[in-house]
PDB file of N, CA and C in Angstrom:
ATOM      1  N   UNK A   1      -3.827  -1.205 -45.178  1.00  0.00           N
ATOM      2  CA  UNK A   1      -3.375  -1.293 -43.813  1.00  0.00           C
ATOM      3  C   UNK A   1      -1.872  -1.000 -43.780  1.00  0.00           C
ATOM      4  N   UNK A   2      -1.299  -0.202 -42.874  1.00  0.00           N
ATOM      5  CA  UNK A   2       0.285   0.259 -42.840  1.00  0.00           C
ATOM      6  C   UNK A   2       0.846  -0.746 -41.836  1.00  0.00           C
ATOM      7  N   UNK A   3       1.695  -0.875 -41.988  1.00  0.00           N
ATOM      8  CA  UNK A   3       2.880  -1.547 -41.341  1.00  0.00           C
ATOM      9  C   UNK A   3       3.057  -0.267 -40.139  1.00  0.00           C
ATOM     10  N   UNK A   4       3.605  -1.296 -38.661  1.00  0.00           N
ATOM     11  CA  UNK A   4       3.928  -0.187 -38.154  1.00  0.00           C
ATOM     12  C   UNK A   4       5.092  -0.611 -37.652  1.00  0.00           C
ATOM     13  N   UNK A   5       6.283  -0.247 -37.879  1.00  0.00           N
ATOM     14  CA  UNK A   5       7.594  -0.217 -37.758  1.00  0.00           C
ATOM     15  C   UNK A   5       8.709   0.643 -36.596  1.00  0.00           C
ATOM     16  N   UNK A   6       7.838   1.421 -35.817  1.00  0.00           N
ATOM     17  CA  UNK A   6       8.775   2.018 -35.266  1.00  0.00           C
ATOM     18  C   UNK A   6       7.616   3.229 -34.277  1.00  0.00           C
ATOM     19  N   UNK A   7       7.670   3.597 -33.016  1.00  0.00           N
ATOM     20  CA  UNK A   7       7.209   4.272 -32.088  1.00  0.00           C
ATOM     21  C   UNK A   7       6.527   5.173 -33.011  1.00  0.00           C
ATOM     22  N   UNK A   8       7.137   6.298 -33.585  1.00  0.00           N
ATOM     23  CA  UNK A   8       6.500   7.080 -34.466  1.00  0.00           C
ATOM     24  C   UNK A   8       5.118   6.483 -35.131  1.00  0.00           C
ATOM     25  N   UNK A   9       5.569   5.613 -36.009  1.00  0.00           N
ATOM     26  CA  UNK A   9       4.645   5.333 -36.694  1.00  0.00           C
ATOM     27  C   UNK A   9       3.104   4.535 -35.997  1.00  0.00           C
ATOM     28  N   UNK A  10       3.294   4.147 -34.793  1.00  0.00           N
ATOM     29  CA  UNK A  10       2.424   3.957 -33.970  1.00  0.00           C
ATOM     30  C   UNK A  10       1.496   5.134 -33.743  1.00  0.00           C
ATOM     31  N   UNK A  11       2.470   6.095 -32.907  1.00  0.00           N
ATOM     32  CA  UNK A  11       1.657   7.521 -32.818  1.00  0.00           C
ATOM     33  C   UNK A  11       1.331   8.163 -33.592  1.00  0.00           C
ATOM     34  N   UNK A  12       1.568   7.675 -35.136  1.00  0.00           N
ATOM     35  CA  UNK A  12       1.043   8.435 -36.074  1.00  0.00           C
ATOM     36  C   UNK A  12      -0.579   7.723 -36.489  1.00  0.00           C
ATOM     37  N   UNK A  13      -0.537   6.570 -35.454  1.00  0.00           N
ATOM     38  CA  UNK A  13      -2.044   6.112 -35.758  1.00  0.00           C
ATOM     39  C   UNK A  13      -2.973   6.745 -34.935  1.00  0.00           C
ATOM     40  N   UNK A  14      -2.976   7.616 -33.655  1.00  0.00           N
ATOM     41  CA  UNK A  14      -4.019   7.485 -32.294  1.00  0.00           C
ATOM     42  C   UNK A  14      -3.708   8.885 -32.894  1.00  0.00           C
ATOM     43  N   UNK A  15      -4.946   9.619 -32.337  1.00  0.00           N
ATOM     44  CA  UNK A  15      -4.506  11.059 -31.905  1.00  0.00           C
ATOM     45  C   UNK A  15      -3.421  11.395 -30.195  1.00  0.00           C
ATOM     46  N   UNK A  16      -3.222  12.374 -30.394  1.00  0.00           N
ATOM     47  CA  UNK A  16      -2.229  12.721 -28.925  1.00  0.00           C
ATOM     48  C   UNK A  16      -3.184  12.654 -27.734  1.00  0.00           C
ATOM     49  N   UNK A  17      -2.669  11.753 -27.011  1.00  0.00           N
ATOM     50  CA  UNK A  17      -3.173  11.868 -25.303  1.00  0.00           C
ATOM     51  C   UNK A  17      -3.672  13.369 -25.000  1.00  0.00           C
ATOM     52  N   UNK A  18      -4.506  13.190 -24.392  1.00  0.00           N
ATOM     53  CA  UNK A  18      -5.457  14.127 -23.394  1.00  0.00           C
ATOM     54  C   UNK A  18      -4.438  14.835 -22.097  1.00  0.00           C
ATOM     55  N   UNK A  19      -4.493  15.862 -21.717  1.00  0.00           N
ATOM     56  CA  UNK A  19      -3.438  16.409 -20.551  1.00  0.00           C
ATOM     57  C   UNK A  19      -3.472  15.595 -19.584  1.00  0.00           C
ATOM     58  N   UNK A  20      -4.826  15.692 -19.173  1.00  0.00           N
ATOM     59  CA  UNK A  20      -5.382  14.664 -17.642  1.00  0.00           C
ATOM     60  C   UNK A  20      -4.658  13.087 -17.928  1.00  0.00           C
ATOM     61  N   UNK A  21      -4.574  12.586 -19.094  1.00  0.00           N
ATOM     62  CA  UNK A  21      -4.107  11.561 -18.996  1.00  0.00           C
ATOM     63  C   UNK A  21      -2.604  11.179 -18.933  1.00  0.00           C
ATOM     64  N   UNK A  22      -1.806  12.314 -19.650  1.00  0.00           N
ATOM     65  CA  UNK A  22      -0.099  12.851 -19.005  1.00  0.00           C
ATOM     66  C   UNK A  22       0.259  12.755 -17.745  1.00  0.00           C
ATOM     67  N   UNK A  23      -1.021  13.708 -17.266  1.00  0.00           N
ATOM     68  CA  UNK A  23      -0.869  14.251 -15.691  1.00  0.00           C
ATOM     69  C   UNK A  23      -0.993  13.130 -14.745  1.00  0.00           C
ATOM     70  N   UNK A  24      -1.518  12.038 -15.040  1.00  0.00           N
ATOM     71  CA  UNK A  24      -2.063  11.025 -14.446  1.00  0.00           C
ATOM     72  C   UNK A  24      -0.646  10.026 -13.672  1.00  0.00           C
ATOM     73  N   UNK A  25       0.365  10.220 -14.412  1.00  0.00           N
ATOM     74  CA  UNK A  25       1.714   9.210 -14.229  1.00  0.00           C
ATOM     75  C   UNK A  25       2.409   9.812 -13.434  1.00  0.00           C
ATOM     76  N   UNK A  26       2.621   9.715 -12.072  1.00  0.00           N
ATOM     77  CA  UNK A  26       3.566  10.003 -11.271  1.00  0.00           C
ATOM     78  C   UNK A  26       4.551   9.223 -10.793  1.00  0.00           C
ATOM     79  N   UNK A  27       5.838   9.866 -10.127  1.00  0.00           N
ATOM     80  CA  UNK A  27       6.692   9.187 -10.097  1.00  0.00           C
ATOM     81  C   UNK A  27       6.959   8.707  -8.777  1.00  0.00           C
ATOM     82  N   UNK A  28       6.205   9.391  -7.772  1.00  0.00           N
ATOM     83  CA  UNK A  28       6.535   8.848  -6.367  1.00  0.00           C
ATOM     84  C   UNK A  28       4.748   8.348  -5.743  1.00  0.00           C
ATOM     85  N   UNK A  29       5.127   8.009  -5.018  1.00  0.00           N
ATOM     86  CA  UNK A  29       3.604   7.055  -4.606  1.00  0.00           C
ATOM     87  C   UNK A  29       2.703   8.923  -3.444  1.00  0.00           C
ATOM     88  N   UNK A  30       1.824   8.753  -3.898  1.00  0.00           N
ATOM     89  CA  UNK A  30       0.707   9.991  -3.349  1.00  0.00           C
ATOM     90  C   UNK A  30      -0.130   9.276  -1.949  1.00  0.00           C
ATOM     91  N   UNK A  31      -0.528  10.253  -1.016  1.00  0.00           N
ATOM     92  CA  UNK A  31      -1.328   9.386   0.219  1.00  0.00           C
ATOM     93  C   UNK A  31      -2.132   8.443   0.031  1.00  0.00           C
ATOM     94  N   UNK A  32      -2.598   8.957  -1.322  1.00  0.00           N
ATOM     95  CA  UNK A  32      -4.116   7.458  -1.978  1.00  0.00           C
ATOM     96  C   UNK A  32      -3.425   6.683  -2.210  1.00  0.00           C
ATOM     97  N   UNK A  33      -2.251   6.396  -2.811  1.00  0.00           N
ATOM     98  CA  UNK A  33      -1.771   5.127  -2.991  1.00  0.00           C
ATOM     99  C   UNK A  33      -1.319   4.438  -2.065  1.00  0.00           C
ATOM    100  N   UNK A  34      -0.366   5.206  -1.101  1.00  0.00           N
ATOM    101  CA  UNK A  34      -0.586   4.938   0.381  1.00  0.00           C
ATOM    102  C   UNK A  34      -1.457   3.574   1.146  1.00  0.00           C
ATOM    103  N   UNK A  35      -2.601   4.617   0.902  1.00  0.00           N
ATOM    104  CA  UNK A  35      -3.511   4.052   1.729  1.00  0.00           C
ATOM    105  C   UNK A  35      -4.309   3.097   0.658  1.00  0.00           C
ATOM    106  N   UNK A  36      -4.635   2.855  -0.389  1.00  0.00           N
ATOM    107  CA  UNK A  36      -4.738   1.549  -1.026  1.00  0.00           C
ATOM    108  C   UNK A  36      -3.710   0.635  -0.885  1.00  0.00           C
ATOM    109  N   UNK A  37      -2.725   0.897  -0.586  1.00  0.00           N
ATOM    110  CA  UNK A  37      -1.700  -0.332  -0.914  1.00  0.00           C
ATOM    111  C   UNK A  37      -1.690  -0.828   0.682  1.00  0.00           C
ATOM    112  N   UNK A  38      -2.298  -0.006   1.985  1.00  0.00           N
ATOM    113  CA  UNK A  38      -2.488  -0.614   3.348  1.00  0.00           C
ATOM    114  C   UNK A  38      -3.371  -1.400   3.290  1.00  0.00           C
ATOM    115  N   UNK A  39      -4.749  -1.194   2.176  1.00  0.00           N
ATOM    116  CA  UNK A  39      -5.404  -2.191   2.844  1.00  0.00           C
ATOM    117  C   UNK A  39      -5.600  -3.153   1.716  1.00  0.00           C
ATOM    118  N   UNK A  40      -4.701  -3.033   0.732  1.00  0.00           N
ATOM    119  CA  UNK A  40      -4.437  -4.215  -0.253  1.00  0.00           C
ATOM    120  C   UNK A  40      -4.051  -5.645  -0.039  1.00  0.00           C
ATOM    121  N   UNK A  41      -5.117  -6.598  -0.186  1.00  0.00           N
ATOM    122  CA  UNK A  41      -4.591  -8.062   0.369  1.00  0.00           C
ATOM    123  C   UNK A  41      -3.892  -9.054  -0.533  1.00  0.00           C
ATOM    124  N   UNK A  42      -3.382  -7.831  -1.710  1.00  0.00           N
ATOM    125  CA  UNK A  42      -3.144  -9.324  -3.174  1.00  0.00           C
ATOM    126  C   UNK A  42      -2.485  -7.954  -4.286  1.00  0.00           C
ATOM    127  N   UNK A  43      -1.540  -8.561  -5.003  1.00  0.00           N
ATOM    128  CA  UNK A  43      -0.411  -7.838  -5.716  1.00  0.00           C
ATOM    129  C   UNK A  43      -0.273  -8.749  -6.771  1.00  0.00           C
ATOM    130  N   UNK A  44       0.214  -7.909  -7.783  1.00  0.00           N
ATOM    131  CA  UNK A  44       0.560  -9.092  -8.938  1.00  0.00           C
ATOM    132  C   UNK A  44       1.989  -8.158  -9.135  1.00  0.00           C
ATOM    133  N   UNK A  45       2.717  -8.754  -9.349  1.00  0.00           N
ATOM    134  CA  UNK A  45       4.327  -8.297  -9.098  1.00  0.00           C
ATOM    135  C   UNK A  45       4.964  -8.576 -10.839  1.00  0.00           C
ATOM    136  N   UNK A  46       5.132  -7.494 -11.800  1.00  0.00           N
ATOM    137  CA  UNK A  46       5.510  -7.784 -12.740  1.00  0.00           C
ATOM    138  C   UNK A  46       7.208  -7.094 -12.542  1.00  0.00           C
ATOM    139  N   UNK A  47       8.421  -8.276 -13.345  1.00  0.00           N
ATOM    140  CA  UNK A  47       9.535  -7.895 -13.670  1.00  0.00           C
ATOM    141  C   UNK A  47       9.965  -8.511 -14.928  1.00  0.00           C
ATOM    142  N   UNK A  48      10.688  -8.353 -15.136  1.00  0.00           N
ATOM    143  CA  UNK A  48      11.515  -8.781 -16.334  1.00  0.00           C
ATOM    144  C   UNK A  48      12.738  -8.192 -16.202  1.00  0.00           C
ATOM    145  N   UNK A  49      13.828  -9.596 -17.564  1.00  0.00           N
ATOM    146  CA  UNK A  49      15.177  -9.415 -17.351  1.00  0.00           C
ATOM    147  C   UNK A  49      15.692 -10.097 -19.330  1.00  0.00           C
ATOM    148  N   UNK A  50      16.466 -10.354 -18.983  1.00  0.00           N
ATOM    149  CA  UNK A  50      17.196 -10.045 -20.738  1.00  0.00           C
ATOM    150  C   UNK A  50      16.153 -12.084 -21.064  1.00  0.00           C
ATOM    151  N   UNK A  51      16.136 -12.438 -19.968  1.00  0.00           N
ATOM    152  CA  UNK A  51      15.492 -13.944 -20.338  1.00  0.00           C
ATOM    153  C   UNK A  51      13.918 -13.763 -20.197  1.00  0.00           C
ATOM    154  N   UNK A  52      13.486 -12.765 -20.233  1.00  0.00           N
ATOM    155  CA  UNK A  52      11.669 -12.363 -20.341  1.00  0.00           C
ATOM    156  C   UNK A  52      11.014 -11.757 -19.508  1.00  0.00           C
ATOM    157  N   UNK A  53       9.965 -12.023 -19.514  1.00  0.00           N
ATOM    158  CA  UNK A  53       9.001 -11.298 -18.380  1.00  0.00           C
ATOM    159  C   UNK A  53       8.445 -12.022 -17.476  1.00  0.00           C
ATOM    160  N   UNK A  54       8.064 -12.134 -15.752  1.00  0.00           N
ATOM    161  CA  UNK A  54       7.209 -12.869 -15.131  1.00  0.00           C
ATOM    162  C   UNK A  54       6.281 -12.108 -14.571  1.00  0.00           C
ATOM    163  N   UNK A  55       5.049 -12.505 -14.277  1.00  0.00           N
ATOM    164  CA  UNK A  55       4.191 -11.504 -13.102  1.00  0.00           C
ATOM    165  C   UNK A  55       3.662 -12.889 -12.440  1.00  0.00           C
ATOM    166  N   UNK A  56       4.047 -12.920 -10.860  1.00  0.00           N
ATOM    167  CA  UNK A  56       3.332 -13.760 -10.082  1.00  0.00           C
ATOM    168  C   UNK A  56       2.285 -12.700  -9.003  1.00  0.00           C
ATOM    169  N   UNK A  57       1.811 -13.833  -8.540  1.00  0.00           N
ATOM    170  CA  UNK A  57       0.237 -13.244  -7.491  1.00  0.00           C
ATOM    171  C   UNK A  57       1.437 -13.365  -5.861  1.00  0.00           C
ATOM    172  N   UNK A  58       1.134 -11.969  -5.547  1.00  0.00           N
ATOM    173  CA  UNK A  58       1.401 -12.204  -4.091  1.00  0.00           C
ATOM    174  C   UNK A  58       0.858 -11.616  -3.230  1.00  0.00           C
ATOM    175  N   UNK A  59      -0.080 -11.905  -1.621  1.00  0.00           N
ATOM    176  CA  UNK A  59      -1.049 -11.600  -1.073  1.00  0.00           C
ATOM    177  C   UNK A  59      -1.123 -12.319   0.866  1.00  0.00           C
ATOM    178  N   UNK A  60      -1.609 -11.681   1.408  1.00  0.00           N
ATOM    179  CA  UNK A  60      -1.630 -11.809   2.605  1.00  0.00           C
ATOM    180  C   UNK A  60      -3.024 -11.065   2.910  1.00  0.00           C
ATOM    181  N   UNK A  61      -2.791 -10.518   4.647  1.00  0.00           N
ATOM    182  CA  UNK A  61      -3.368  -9.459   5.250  1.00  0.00           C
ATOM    183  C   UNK A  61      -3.470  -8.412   5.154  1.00  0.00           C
ATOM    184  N   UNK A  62      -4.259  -7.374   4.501  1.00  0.00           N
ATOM    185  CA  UNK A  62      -3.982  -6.519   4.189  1.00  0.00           C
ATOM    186  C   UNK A  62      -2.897  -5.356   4.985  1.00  0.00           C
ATOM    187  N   UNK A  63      -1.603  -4.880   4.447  1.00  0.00           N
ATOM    188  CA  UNK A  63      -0.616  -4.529   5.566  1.00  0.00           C
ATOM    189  C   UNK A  63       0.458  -5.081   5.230  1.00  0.00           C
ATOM    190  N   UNK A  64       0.063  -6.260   4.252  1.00  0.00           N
ATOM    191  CA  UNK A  64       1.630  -7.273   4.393  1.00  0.00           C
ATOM    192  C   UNK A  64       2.516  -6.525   3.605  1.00  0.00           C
ATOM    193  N   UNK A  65       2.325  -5.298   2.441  1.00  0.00           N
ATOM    194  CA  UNK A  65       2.951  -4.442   1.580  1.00  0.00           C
ATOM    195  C   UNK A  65       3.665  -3.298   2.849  1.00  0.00           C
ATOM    196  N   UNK A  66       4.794  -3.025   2.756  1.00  0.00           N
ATOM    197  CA  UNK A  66       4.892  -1.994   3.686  1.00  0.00           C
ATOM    198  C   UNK A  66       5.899  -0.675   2.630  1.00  0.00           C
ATOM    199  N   UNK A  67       5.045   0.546   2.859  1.00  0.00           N
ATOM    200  CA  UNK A  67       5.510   1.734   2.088  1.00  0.00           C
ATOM    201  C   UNK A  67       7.280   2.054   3.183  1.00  0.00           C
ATOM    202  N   UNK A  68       7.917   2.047   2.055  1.00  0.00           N
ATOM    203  CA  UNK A  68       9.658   2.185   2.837  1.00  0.00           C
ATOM    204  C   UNK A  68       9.283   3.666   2.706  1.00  0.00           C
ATOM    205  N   UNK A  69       9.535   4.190   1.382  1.00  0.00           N
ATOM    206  CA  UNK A  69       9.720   5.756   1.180  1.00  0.00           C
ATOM    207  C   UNK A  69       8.605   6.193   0.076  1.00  0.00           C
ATOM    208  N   UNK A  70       8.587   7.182  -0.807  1.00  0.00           N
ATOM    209  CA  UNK A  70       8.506   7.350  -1.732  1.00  0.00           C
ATOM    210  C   UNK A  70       8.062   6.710  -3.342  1.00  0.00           C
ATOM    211  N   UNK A  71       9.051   5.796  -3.352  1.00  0.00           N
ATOM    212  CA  UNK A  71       9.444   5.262  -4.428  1.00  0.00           C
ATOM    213  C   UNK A  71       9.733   3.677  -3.952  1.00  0.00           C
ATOM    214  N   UNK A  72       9.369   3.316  -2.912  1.00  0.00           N
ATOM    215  CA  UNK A  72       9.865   1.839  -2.551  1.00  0.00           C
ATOM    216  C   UNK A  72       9.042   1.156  -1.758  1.00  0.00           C
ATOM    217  N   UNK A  73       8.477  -0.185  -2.102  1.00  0.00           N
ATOM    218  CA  UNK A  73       7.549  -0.935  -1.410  1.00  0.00           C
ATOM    219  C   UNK A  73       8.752  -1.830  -0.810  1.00  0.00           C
ATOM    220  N   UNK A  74       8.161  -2.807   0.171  1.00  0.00           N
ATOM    221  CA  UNK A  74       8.749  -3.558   0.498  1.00  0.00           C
ATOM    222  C   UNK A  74       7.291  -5.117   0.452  1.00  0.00           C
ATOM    223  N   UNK A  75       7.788  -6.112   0.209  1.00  0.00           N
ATOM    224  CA  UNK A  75       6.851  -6.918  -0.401  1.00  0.00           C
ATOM    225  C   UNK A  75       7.643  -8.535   0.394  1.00  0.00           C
ATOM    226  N   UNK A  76       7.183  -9.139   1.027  1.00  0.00           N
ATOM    227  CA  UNK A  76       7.465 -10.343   2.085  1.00  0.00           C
ATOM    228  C   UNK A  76       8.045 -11.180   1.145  1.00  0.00           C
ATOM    229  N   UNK A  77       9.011 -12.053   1.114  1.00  0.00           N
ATOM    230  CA  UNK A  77       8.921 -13.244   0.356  1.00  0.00           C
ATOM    231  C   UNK A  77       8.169 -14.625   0.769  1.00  0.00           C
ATOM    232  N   UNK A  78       7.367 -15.060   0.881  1.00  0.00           N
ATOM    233  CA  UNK A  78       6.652 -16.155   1.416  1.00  0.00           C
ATOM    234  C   UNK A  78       7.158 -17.572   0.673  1.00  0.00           C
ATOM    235  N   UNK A  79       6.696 -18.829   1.164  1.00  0.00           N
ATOM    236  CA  UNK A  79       7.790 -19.546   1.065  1.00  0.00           C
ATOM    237  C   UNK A  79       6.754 -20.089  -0.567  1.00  0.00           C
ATOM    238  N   UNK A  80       7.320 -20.567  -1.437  1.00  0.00           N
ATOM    239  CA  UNK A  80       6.396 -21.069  -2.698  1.00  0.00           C
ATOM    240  C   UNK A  80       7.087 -22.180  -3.706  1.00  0.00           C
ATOM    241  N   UNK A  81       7.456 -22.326  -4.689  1.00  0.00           N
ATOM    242  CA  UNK A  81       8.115 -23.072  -5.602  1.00  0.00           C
ATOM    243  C   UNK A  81       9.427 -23.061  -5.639  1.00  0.00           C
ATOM    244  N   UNK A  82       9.684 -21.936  -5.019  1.00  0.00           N
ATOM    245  CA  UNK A  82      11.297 -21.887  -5.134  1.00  0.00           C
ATOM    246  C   UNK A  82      11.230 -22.253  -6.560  1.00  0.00           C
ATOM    247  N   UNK A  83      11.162 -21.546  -8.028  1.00  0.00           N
ATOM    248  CA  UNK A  83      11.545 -21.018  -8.570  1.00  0.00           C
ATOM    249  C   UNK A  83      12.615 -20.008  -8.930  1.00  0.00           C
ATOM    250  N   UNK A  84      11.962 -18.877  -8.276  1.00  0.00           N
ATOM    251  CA  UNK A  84      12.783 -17.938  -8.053  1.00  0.00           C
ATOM    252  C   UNK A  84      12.584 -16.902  -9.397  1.00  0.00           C
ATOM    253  N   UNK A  85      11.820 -17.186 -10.053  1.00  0.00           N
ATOM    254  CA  UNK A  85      11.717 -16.456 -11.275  1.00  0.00           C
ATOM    255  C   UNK A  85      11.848 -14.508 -11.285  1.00  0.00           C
ATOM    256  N   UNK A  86      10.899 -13.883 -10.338  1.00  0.00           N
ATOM    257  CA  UNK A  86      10.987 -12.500 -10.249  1.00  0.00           C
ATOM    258  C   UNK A  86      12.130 -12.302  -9.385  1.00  0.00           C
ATOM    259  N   UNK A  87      12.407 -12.980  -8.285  1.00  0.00           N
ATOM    260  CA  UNK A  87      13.579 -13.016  -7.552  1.00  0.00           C
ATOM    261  C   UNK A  87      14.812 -12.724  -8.845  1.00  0.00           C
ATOM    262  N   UNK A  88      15.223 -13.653  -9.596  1.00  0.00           N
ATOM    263  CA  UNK A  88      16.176 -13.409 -10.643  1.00  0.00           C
ATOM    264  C   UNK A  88      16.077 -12.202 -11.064  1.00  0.00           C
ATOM    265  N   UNK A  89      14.708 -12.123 -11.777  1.00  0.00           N
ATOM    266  CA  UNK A  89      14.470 -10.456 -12.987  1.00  0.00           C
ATOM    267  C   UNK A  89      14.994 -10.049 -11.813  1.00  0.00           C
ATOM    268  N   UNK A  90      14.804  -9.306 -10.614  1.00  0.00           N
ATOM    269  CA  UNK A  90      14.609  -8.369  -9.736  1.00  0.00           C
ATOM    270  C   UNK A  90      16.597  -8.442  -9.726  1.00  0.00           C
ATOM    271  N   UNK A  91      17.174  -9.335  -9.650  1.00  0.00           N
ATOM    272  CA  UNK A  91      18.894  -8.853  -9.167  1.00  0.00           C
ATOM    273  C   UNK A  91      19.020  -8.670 -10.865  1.00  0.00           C
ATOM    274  N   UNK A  92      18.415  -9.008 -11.638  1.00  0.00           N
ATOM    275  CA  UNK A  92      19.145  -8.806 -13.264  1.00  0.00           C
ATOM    276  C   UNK A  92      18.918  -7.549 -13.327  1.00  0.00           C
ATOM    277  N   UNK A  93      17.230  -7.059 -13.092  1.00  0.00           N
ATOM    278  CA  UNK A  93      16.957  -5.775 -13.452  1.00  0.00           C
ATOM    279  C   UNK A  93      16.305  -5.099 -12.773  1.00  0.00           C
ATOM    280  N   UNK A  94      16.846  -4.638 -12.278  1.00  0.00           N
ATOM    281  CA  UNK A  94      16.262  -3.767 -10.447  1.00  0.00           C
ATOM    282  C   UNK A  94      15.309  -2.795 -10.948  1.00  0.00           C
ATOM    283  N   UNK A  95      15.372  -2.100 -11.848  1.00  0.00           N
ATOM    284  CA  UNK A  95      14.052  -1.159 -12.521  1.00  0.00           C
ATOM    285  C   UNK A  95      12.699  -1.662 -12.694  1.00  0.00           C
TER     286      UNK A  95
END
């Protein structure tokens, strides 16, 4: 069994991705996503920041997601634990 130490050596285990599956990753949101994310009633919201990773559940009416542009949802804050956990990742690491 090899050690795997480094990206390379990962991909030196799988064969290379399929085109269709390259092609598959886009960078701006398409009408289907669009329109799944209108009538989506529930989100799981993953971020992370230099102190880890969180993914919480967030969900309404379907609608409560609203498409800004392109590249940008807009997502309600509803009132909950006040934590604040993705709130943080999100000003640490906006990506």
């Amino acid at each position: 069994m090899a050690m795997i130490g480094s990206p390379t050596d990962l991909r030196d285990c799988y064969p290379q991705p399929l085109e269709r599956s390259l092609r598959k990753s886009l960078t701006k949101l398409d009408a289907d996503m669009r329109r799944f994310i209108s009538l989506s009633p529930f989100l799981c919201m993953g971020t992370s920041s230099g102190g880890g990773a969180d993914v919480t559940p967030r969900g309404d009416g379907p609608g409560f997601v609203q498409v800004l542009d392109d590249q940008t949802l807009l997502i309600p804050d509803w009132p909950g634990n006040n934590r604040l956990d993705s709130l943080t990742n999100v000003v640490s690491n906006p990506y």
